[in-house]
N, C-alpha and C. Protein backbone atom coordinates (compact mmCIF):
# COMPACT_ATOMS: atom_id res chain seq x y z
N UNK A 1 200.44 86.93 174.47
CA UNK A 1 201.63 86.53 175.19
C UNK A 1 202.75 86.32 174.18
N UNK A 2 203.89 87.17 174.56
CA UNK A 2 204.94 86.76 173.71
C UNK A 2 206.01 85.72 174.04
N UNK A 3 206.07 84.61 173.07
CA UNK A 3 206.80 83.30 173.20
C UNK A 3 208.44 83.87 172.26
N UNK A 4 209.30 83.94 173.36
CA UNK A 4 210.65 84.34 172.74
C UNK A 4 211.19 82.73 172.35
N UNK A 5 211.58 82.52 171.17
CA UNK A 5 211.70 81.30 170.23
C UNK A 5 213.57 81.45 170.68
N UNK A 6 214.02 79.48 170.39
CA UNK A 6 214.90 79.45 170.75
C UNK A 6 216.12 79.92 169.24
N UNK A 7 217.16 79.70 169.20
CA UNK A 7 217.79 80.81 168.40
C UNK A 7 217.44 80.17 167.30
N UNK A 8 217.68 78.39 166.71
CA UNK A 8 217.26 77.77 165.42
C UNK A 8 216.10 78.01 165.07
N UNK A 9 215.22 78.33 165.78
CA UNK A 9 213.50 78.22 165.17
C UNK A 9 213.87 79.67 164.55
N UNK A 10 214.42 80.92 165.38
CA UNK A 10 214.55 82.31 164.95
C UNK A 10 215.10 82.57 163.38
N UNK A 11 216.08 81.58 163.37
CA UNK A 11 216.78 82.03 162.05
C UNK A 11 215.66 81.24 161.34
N UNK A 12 215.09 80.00 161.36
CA UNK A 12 214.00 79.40 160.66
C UNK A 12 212.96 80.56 160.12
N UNK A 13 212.69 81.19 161.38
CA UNK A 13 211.38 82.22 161.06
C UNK A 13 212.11 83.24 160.01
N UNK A 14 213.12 83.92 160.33
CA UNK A 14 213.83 85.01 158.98
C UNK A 14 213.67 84.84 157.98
N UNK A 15 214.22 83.20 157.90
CA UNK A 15 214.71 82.55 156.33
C UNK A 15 212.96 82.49 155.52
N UNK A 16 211.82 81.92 156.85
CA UNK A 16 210.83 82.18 155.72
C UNK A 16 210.42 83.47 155.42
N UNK A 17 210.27 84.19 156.58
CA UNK A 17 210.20 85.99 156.18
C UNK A 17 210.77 86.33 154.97
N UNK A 18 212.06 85.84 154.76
CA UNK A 18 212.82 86.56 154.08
C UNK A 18 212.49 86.09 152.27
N UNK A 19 212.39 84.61 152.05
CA UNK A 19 211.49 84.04 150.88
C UNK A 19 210.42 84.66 150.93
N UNK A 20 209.23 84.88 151.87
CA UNK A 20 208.26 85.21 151.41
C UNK A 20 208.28 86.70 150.82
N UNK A 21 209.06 87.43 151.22
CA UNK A 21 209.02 88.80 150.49
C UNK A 21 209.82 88.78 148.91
N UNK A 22 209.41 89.73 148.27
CA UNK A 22 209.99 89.63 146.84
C UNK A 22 210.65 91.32 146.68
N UNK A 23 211.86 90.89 146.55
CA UNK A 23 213.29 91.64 147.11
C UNK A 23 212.73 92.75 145.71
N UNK A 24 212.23 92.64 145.09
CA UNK A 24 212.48 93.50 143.70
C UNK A 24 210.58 94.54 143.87
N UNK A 25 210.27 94.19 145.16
CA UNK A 25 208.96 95.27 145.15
C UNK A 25 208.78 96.03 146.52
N UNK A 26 208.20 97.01 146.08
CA UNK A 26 208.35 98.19 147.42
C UNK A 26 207.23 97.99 148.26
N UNK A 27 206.94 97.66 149.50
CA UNK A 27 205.86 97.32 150.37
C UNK A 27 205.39 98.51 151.38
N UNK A 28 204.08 98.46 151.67
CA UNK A 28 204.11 99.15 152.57
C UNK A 28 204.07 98.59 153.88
N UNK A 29 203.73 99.60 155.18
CA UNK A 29 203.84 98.91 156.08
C UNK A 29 202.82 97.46 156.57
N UNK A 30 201.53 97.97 156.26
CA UNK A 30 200.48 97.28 156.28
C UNK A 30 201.01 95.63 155.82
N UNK A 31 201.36 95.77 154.42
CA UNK A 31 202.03 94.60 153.34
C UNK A 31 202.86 93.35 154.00
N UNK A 32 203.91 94.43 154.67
CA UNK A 32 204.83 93.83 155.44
C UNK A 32 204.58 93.06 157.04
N UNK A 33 203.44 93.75 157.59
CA UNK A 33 202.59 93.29 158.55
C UNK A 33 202.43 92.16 158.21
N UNK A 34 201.26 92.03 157.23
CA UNK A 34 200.32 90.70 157.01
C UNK A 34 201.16 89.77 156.81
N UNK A 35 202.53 90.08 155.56
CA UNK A 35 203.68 89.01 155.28
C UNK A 35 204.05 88.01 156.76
N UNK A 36 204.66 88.83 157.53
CA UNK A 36 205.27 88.75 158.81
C UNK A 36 204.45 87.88 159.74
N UNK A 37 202.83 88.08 159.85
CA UNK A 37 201.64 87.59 160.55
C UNK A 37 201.63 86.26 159.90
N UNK A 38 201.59 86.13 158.58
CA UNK A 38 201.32 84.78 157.69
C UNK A 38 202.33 83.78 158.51
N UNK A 39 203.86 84.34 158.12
CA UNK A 39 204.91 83.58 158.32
C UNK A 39 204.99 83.23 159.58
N UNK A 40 204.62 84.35 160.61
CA UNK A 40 204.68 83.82 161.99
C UNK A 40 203.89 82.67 162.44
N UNK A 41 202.18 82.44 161.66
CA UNK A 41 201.56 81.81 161.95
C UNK A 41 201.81 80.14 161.46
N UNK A 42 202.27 80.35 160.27
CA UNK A 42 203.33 78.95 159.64
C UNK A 42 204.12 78.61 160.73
N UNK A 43 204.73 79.31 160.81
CA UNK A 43 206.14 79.06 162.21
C UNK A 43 205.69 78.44 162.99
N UNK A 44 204.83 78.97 163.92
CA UNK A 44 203.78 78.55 165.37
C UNK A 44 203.48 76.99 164.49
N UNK A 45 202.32 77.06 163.87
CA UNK A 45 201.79 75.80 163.24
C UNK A 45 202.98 74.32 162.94
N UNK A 46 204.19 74.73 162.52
CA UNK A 46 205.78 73.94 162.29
C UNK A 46 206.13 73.65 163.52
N UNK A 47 206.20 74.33 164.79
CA UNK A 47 206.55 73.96 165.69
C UNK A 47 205.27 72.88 166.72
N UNK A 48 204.22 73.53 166.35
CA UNK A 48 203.41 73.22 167.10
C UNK A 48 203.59 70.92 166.94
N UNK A 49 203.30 70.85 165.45
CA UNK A 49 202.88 69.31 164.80
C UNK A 49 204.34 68.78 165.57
N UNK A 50 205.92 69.46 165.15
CA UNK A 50 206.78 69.06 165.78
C UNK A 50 206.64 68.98 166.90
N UNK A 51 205.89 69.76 167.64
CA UNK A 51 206.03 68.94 169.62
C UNK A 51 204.93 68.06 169.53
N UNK A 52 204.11 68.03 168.72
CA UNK A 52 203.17 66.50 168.62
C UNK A 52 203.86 65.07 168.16
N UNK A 53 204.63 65.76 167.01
CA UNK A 53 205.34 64.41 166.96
C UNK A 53 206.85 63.66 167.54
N UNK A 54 206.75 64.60 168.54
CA UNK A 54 208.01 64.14 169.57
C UNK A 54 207.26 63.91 170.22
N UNK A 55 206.23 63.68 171.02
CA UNK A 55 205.56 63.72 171.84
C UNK A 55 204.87 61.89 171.87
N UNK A 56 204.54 62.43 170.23
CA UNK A 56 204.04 60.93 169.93
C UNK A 56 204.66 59.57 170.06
N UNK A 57 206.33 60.02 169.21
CA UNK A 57 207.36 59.41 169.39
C UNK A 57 208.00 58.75 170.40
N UNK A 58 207.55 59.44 171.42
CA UNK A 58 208.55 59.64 173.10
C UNK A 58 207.92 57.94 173.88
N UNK A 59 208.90 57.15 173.74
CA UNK A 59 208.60 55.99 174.08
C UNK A 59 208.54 55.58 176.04
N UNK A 60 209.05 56.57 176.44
CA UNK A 60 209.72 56.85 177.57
C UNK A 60 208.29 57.00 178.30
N UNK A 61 207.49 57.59 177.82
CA UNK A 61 205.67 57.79 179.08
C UNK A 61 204.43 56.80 178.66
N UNK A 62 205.77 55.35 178.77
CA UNK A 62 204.32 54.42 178.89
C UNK A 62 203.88 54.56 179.61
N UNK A 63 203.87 54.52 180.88
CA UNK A 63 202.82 54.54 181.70
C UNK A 63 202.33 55.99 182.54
N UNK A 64 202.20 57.21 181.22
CA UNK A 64 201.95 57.98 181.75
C UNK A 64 200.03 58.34 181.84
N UNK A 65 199.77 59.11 182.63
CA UNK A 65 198.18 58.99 183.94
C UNK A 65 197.90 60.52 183.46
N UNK A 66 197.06 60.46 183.08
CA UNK A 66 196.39 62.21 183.25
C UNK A 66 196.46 62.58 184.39
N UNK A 67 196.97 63.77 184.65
CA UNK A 67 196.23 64.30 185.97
C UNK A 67 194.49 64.56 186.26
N UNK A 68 194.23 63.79 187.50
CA UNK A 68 192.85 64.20 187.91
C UNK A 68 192.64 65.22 187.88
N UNK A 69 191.24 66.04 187.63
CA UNK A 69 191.03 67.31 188.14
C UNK A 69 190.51 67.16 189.70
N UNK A 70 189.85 68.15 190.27
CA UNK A 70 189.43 68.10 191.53
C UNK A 70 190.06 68.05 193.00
N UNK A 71 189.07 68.58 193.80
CA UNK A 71 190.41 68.24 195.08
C UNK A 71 190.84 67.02 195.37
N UNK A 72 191.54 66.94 196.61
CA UNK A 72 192.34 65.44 196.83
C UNK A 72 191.53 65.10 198.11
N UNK A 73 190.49 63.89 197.96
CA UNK A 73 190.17 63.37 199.40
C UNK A 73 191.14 63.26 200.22
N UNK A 74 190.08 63.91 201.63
CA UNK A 74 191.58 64.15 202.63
C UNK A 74 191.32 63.00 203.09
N UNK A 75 192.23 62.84 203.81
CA UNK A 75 192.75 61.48 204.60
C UNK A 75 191.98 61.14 205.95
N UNK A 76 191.80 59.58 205.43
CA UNK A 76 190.60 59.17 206.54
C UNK A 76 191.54 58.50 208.13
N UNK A 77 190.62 59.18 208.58
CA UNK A 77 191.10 58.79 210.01
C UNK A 77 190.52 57.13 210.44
N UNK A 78 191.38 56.51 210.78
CA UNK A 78 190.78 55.17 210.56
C UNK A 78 189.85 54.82 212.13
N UNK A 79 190.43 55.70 213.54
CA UNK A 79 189.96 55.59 214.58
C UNK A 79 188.94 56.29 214.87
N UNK A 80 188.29 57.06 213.97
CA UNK A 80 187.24 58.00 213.65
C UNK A 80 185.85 57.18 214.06
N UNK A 81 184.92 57.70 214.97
CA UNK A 81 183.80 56.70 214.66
C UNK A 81 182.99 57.75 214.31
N UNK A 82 182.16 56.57 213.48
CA UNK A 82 181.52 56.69 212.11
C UNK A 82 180.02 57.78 213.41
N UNK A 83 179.63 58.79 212.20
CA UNK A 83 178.23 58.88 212.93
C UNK A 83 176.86 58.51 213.11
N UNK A 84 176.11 58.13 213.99
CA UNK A 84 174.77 57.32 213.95
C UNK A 84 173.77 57.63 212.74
N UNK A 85 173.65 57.03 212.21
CA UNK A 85 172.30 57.26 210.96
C UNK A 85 171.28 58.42 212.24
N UNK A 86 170.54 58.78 210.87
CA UNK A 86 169.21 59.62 211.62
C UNK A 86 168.17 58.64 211.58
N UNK A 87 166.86 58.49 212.09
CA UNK A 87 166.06 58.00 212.11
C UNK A 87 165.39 57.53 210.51
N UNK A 88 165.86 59.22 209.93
CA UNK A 88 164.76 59.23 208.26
C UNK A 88 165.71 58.46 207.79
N UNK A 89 167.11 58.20 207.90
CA UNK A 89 168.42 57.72 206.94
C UNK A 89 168.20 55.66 207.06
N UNK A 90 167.70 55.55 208.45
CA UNK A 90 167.24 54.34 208.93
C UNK A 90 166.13 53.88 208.25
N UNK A 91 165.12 54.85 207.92
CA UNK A 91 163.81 54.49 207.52
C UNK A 91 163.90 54.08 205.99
N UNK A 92 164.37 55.15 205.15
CA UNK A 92 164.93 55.50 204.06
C UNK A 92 165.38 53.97 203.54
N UNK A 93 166.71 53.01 204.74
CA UNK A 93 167.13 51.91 203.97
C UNK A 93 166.27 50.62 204.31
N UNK A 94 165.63 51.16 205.53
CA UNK A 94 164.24 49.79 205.51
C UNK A 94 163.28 49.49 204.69
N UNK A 95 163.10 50.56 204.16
CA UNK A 95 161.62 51.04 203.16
C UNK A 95 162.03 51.21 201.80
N UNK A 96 163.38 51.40 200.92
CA UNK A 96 163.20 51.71 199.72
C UNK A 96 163.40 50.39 199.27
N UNK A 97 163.89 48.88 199.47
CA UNK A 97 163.71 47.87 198.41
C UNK A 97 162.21 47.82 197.82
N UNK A 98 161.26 47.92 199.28
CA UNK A 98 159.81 48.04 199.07
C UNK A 98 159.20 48.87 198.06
N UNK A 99 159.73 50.34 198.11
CA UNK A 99 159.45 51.10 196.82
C UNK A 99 160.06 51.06 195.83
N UNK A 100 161.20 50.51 195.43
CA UNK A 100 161.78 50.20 194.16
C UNK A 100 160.85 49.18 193.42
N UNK A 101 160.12 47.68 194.55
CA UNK A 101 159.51 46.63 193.32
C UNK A 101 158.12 47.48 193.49
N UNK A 102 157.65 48.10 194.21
CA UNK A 102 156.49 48.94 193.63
C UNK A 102 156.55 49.97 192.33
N UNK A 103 157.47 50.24 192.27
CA UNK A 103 157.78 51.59 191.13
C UNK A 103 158.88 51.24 190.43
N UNK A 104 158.69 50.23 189.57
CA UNK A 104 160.18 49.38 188.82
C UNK A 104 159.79 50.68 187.55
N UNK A 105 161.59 51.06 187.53
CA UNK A 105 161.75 52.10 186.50
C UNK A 105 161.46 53.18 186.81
N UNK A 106 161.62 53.68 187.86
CA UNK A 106 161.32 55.41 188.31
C UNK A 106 162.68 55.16 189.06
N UNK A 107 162.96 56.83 188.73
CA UNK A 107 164.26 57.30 188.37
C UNK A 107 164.75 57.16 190.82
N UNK A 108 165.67 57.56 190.27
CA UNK A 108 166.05 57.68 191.93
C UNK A 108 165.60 58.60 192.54
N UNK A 109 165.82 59.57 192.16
CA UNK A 109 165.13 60.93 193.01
C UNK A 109 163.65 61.44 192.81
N UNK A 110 162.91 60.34 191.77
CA UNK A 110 161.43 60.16 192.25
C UNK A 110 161.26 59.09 193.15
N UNK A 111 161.89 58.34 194.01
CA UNK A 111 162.07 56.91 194.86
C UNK A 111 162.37 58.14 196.20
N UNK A 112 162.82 58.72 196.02
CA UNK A 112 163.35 59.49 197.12
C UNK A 112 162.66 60.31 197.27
N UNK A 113 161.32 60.80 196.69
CA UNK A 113 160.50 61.85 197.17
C UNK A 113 159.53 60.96 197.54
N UNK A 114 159.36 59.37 197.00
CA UNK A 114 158.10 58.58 197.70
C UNK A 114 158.70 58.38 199.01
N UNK A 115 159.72 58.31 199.41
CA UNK A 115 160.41 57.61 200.40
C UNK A 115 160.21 59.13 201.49
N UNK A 116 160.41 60.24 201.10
CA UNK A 116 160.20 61.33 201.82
C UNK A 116 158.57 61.67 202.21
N UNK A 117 157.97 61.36 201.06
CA UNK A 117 156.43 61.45 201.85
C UNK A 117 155.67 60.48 202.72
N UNK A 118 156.42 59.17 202.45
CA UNK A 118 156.14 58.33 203.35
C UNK A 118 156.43 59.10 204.73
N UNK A 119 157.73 58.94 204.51
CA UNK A 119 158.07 59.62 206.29
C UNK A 119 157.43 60.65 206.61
N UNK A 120 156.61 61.67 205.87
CA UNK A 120 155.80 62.99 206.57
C UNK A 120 154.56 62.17 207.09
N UNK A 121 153.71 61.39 206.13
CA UNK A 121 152.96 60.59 206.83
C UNK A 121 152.93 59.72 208.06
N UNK A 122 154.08 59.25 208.24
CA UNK A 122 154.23 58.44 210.26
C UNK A 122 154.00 59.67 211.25
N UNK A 123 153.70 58.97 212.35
CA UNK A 123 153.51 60.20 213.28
C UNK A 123 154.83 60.01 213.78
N UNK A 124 154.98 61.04 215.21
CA UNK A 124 156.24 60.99 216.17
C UNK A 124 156.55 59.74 216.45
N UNK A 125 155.76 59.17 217.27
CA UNK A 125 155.68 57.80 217.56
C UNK A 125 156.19 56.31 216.87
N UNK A 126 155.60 56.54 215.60
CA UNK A 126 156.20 56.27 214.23
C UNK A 126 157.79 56.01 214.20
N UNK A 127 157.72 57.30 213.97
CA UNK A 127 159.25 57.67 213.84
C UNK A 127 160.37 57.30 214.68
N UNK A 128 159.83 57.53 215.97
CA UNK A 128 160.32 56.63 217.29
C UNK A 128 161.65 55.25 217.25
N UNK A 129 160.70 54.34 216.28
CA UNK A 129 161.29 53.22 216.14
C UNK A 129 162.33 53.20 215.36
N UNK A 130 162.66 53.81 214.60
CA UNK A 130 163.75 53.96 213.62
C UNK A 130 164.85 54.85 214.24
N UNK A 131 165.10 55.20 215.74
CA UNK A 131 165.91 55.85 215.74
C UNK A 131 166.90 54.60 216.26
């Protein structure tokens, strides 16, 4: 991507182009390339620390906030009613304090596969009550 520089940085970039070459030797093109590549990359690098240290300087964004990444939670409807638990979602919050002091230190989603085989084990009937 080419970054067209404003006119002071331009004459900046010449003036080092123009030191770095030595007026009294014949170059080729290649020569003059790499010269040009060096100096440009100085340039970039001069400007770059300068917008860091205006940046740094800039007293004006105290209270500036990163932008979040991610989408934007949409907006809750406050007259919305909520939907009924399922029976397993019911069972799930009756039954896991019980398996947490049985299995102190197992991770959550091994709590949640005891909590899932429990429930294959009840019958229909079982299950019944938790709705």
């Amino acid at each position: 991507m080419l970054i067209l520089p404003d006119t002071m940085s331009m004459i900046s970039f010449l003036n080092d182009f123009v030191n770095a070459v030595d007026k009294n030797k014949t170059y080729k093109l290649q020569e003059l390339k790499a010269i040009l590549t060096d100096v440009y990359k100085k340039d970039m690098e001069k400007q770059r620390i300068q917008a860091i240290v205006a940046v740094a300087s800039d007293d004006s964004d105290d209270d500036y906030k990163p932008k979040k990444k991610g989408r934007k939670p949409k907006a809750q409807d406050p007259t919305k009613v909520k939907k009924t638990p399922s029976a397993y979602n019911n069972f799930v919050k009756k039954i896991m304090e019980e398996i947490k002091k049985e299995n102190v230190g197992t991770a959550p989603r091994d709590l949640m596969k005891i909590a899932g085989a429990k429930w294959k084990e009840l019958s229909d009937e079982q299950k019944q009550k938790y709705k």
